[in-house]
PDB file of N, CA and C in Angstrom:
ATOM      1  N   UNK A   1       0.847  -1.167   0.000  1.00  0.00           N
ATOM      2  CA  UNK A   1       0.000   0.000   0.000  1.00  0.00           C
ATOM      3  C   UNK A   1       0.893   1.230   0.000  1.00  0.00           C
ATOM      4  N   UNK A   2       0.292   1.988  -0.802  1.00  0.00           N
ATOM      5  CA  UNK A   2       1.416   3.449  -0.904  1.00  0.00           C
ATOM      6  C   UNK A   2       0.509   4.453  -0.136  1.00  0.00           C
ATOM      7  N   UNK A   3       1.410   4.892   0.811  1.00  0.00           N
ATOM      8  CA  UNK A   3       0.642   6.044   1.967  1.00  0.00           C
ATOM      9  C   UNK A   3       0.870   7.542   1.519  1.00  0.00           C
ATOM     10  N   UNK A   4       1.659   7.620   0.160  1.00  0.00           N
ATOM     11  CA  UNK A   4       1.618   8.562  -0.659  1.00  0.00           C
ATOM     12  C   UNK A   4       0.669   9.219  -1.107  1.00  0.00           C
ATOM     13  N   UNK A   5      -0.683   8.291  -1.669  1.00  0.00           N
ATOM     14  CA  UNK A   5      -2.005   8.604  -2.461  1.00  0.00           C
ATOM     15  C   UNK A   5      -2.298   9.571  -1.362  1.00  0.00           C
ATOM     16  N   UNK A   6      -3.810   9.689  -1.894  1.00  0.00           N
ATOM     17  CA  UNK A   6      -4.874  10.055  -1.258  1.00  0.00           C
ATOM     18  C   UNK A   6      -5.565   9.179  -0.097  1.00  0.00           C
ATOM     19  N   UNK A   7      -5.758   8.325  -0.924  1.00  0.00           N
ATOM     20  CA  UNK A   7      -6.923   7.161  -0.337  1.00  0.00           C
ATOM     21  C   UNK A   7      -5.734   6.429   0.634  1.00  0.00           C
ATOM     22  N   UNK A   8      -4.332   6.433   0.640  1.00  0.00           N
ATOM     23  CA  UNK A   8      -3.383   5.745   2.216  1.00  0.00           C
ATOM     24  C   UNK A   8      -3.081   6.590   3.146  1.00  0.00           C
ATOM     25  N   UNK A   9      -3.187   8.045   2.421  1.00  0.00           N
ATOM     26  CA  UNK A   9      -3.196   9.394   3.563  1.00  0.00           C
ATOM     27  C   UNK A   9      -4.634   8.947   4.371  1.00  0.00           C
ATOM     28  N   UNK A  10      -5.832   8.566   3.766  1.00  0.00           N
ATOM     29  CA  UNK A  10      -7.076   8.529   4.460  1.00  0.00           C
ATOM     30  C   UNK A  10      -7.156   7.686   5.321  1.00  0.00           C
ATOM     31  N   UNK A  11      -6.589   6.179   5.299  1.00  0.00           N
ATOM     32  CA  UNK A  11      -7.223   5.171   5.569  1.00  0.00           C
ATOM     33  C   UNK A  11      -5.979   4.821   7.356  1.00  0.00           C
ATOM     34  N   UNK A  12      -6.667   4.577   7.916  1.00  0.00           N
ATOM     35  CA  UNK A  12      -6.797   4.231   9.449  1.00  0.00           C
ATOM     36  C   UNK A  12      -6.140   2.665   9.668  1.00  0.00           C
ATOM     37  N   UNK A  13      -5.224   2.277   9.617  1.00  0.00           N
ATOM     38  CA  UNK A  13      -5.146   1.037   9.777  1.00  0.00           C
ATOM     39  C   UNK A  13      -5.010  -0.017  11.068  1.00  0.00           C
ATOM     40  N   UNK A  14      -5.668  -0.150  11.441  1.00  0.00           N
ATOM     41  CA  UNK A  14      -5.868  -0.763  12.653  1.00  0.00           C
ATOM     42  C   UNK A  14      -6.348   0.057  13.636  1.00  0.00           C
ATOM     43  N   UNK A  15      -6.911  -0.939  15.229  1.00  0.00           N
ATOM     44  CA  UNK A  15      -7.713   0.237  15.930  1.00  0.00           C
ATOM     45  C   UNK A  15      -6.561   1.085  16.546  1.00  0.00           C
ATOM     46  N   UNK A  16      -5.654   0.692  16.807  1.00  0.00           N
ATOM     47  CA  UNK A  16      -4.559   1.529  17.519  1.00  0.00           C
ATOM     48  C   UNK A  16      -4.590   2.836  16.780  1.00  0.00           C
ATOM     49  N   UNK A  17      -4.859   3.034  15.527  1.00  0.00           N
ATOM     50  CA  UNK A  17      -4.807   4.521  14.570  1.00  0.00           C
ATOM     51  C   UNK A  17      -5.799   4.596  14.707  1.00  0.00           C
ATOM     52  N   UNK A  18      -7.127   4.169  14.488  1.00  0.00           N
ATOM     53  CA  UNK A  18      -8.303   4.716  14.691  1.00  0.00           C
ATOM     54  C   UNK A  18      -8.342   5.483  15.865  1.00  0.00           C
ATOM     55  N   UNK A  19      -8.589   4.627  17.312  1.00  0.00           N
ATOM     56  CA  UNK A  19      -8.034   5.718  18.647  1.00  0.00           C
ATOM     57  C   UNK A  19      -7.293   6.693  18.778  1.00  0.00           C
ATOM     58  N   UNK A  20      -5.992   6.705  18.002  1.00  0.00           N
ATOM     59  CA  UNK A  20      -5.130   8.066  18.281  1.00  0.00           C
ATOM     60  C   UNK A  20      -5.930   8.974  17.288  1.00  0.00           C
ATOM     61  N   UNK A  21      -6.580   8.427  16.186  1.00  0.00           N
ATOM     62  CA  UNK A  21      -7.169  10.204  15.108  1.00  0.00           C
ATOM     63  C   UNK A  21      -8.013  10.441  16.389  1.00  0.00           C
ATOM     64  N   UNK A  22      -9.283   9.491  16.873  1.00  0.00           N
ATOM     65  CA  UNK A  22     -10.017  10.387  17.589  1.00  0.00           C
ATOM     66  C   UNK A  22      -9.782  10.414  19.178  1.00  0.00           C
ATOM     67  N   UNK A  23      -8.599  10.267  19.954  1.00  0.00           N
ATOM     68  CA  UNK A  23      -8.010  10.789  20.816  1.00  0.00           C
ATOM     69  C   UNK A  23      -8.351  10.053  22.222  1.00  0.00           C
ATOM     70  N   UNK A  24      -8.707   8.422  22.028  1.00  0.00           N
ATOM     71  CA  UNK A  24      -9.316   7.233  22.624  1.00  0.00           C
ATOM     72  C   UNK A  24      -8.380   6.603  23.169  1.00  0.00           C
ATOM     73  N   UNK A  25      -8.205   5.417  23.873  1.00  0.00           N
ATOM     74  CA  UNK A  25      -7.386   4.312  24.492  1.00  0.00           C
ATOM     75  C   UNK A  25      -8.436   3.583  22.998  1.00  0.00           C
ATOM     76  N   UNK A  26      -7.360   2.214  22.704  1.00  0.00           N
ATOM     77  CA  UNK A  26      -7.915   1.656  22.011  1.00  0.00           C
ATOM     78  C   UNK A  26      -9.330   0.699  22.495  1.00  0.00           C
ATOM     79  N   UNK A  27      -9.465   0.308  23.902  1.00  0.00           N
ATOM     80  CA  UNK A  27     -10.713   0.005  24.206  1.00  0.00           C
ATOM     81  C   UNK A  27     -11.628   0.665  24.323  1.00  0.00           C
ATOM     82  N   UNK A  28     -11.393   2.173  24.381  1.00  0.00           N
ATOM     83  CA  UNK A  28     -12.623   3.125  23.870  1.00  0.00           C
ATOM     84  C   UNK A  28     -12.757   2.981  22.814  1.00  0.00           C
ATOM     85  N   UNK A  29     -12.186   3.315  21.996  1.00  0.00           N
ATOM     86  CA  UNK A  29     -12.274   3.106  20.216  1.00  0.00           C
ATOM     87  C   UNK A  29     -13.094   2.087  20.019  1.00  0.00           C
ATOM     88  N   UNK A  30     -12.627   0.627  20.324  1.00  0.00           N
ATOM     89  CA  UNK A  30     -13.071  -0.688  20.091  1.00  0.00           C
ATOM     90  C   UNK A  30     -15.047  -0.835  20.542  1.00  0.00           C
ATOM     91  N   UNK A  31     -14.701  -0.423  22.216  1.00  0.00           N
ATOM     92  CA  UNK A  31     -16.125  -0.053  22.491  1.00  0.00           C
ATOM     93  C   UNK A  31     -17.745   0.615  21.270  1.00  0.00           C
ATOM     94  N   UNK A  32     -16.652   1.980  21.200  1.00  0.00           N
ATOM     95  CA  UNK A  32     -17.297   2.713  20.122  1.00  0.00           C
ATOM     96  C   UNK A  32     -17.668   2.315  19.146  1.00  0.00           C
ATOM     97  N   UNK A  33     -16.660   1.717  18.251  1.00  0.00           N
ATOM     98  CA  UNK A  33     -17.040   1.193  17.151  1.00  0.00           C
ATOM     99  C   UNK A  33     -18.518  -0.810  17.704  1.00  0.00           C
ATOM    100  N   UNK A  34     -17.837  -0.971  18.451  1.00  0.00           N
ATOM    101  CA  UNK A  34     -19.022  -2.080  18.450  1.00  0.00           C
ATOM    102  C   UNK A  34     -20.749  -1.374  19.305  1.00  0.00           C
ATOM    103  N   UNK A  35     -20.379  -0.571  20.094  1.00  0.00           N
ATOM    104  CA  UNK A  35     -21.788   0.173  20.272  1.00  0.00           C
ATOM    105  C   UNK A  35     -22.630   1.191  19.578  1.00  0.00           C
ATOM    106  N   UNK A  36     -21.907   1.943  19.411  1.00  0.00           N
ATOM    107  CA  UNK A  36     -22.620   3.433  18.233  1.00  0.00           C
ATOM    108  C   UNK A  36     -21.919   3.059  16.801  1.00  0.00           C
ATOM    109  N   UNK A  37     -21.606   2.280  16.121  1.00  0.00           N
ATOM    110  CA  UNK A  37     -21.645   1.309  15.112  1.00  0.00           C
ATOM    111  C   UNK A  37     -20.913   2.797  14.018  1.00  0.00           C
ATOM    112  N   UNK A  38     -19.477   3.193  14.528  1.00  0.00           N
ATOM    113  CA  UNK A  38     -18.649   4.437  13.844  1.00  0.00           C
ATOM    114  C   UNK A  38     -18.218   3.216  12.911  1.00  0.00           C
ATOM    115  N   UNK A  39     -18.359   3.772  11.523  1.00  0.00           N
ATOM    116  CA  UNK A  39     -18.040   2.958  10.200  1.00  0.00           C
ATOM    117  C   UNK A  39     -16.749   2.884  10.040  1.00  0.00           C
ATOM    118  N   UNK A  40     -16.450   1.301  10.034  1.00  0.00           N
ATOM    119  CA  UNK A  40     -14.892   0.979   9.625  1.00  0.00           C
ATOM    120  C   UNK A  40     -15.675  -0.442   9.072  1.00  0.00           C
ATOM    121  N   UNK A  41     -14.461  -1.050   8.865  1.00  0.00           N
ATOM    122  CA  UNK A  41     -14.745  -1.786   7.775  1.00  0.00           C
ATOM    123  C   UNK A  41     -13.292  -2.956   8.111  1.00  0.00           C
ATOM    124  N   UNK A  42     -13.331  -3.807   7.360  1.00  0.00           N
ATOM    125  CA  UNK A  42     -11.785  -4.837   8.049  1.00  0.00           C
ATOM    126  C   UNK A  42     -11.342  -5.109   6.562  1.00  0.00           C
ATOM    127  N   UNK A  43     -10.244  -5.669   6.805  1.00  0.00           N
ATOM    128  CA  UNK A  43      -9.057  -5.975   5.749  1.00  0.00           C
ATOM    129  C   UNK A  43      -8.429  -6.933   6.789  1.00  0.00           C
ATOM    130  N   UNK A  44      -9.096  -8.565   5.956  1.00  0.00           N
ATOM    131  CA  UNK A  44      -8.587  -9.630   7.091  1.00  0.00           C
ATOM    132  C   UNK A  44      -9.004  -9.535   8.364  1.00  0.00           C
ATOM    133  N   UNK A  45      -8.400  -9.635   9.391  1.00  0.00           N
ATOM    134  CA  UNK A  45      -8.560  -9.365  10.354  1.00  0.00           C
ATOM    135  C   UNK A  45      -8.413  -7.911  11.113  1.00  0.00           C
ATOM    136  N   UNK A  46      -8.109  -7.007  10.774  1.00  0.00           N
ATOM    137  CA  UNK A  46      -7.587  -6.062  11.010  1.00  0.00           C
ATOM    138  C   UNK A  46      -9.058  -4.976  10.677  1.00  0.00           C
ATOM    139  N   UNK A  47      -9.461  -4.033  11.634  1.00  0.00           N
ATOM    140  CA  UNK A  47     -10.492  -3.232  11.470  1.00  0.00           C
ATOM    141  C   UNK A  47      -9.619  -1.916  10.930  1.00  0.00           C
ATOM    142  N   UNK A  48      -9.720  -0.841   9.937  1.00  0.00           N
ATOM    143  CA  UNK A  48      -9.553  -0.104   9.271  1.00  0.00           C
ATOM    144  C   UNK A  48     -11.041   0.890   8.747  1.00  0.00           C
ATOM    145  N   UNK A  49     -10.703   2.415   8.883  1.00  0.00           N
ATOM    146  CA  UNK A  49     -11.498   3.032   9.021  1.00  0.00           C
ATOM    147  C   UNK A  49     -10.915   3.887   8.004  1.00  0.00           C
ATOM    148  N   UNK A  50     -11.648   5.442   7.039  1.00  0.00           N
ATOM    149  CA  UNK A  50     -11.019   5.980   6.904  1.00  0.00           C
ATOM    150  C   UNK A  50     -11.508   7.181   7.268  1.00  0.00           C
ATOM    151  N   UNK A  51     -10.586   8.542   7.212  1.00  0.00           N
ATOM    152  CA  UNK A  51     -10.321   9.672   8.589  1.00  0.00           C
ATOM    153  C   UNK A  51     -11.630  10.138   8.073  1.00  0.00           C
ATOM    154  N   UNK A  52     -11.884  10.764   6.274  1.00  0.00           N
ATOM    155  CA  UNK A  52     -12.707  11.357   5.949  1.00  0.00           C
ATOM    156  C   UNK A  52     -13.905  10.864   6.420  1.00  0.00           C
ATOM    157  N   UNK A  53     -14.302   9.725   5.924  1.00  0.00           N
ATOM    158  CA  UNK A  53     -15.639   8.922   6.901  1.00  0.00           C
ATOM    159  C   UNK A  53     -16.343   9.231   8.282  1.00  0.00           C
ATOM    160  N   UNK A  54     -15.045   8.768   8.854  1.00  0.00           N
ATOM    161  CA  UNK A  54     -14.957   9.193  10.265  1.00  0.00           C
ATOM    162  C   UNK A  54     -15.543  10.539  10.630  1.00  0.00           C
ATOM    163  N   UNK A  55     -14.870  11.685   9.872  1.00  0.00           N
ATOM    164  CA  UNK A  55     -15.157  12.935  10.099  1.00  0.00           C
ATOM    165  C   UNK A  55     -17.281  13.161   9.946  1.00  0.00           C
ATOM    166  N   UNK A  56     -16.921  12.600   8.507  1.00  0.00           N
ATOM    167  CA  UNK A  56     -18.277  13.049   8.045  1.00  0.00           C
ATOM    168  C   UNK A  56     -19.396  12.197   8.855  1.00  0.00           C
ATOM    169  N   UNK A  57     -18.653  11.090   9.463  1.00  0.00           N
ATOM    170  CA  UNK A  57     -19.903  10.701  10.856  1.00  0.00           C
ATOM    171  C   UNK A  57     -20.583  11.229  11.685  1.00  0.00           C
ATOM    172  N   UNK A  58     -19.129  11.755  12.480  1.00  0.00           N
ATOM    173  CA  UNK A  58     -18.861  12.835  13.591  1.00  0.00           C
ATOM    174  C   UNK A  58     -19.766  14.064  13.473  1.00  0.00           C
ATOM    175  N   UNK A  59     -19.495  14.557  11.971  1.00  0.00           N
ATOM    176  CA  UNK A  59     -20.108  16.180  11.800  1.00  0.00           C
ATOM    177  C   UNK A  59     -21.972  15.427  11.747  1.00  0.00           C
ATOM    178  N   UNK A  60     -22.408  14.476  11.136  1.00  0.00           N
ATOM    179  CA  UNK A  60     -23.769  14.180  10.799  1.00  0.00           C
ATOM    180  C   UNK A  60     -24.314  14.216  12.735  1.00  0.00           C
ATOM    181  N   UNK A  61     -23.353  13.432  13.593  1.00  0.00           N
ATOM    182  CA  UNK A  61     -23.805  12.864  14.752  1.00  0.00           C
ATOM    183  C   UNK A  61     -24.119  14.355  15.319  1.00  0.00           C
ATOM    184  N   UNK A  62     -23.121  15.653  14.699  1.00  0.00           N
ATOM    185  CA  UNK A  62     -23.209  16.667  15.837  1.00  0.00           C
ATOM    186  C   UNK A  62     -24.054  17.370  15.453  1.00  0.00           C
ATOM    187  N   UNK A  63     -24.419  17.403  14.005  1.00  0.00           N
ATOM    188  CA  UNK A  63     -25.481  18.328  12.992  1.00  0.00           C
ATOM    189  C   UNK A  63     -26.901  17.532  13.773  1.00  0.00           C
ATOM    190  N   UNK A  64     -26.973  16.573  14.328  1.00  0.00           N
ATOM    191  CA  UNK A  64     -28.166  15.715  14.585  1.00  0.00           C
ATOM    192  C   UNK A  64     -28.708  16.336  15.858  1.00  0.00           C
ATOM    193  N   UNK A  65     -27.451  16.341  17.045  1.00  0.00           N
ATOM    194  CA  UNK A  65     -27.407  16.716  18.396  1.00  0.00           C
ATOM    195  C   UNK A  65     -27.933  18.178  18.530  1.00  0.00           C
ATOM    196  N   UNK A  66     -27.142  18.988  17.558  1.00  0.00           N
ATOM    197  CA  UNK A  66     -28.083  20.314  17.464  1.00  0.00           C
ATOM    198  C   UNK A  66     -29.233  20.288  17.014  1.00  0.00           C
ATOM    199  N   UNK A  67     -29.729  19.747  16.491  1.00  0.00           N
ATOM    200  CA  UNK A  67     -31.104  19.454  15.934  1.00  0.00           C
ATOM    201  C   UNK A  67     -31.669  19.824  16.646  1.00  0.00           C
ATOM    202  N   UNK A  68     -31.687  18.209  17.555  1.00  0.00           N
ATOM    203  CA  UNK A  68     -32.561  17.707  18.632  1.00  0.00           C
ATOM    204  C   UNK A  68     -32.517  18.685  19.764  1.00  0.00           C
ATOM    205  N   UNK A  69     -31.750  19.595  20.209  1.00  0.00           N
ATOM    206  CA  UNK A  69     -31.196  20.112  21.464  1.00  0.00           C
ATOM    207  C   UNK A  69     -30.819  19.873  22.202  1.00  0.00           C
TER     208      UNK A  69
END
């Protein structure tokens, strides 16, 4: 994989990177992703997310929260 592109700058590889983008212990991360169902996706065994995704979750979850109040 070339981390050169676009799409290897994006992509999250394993939960240990997922937790550090969003600033977790990896059993928070892990938690997260199996309770509020934050979109990643696996390659083998390995769960992989990517940042943009992530983001555009985040912004829908907070665009929602203001909604609601």
């Amino acid at each position: 994989m070339n981390d050169t592109t676009n799409n290897g700058a994006d992509l999250l590889y394993g939960l240990d990177a997922i937790a550090e983008f969003v600033g977790l212990t990896v059993p928070q991360a892990k938690h997260q992703i199996n309770v509020s169902g934050w979109p990643t996706f696996k390659q083998g065994r390995i769960v992989c997310a990517r940042r943009s995704t992530l983001a555009n979750h985040f912004s829908a979850q907070e665009a929602a929260a203001a909604r609601n109040g």
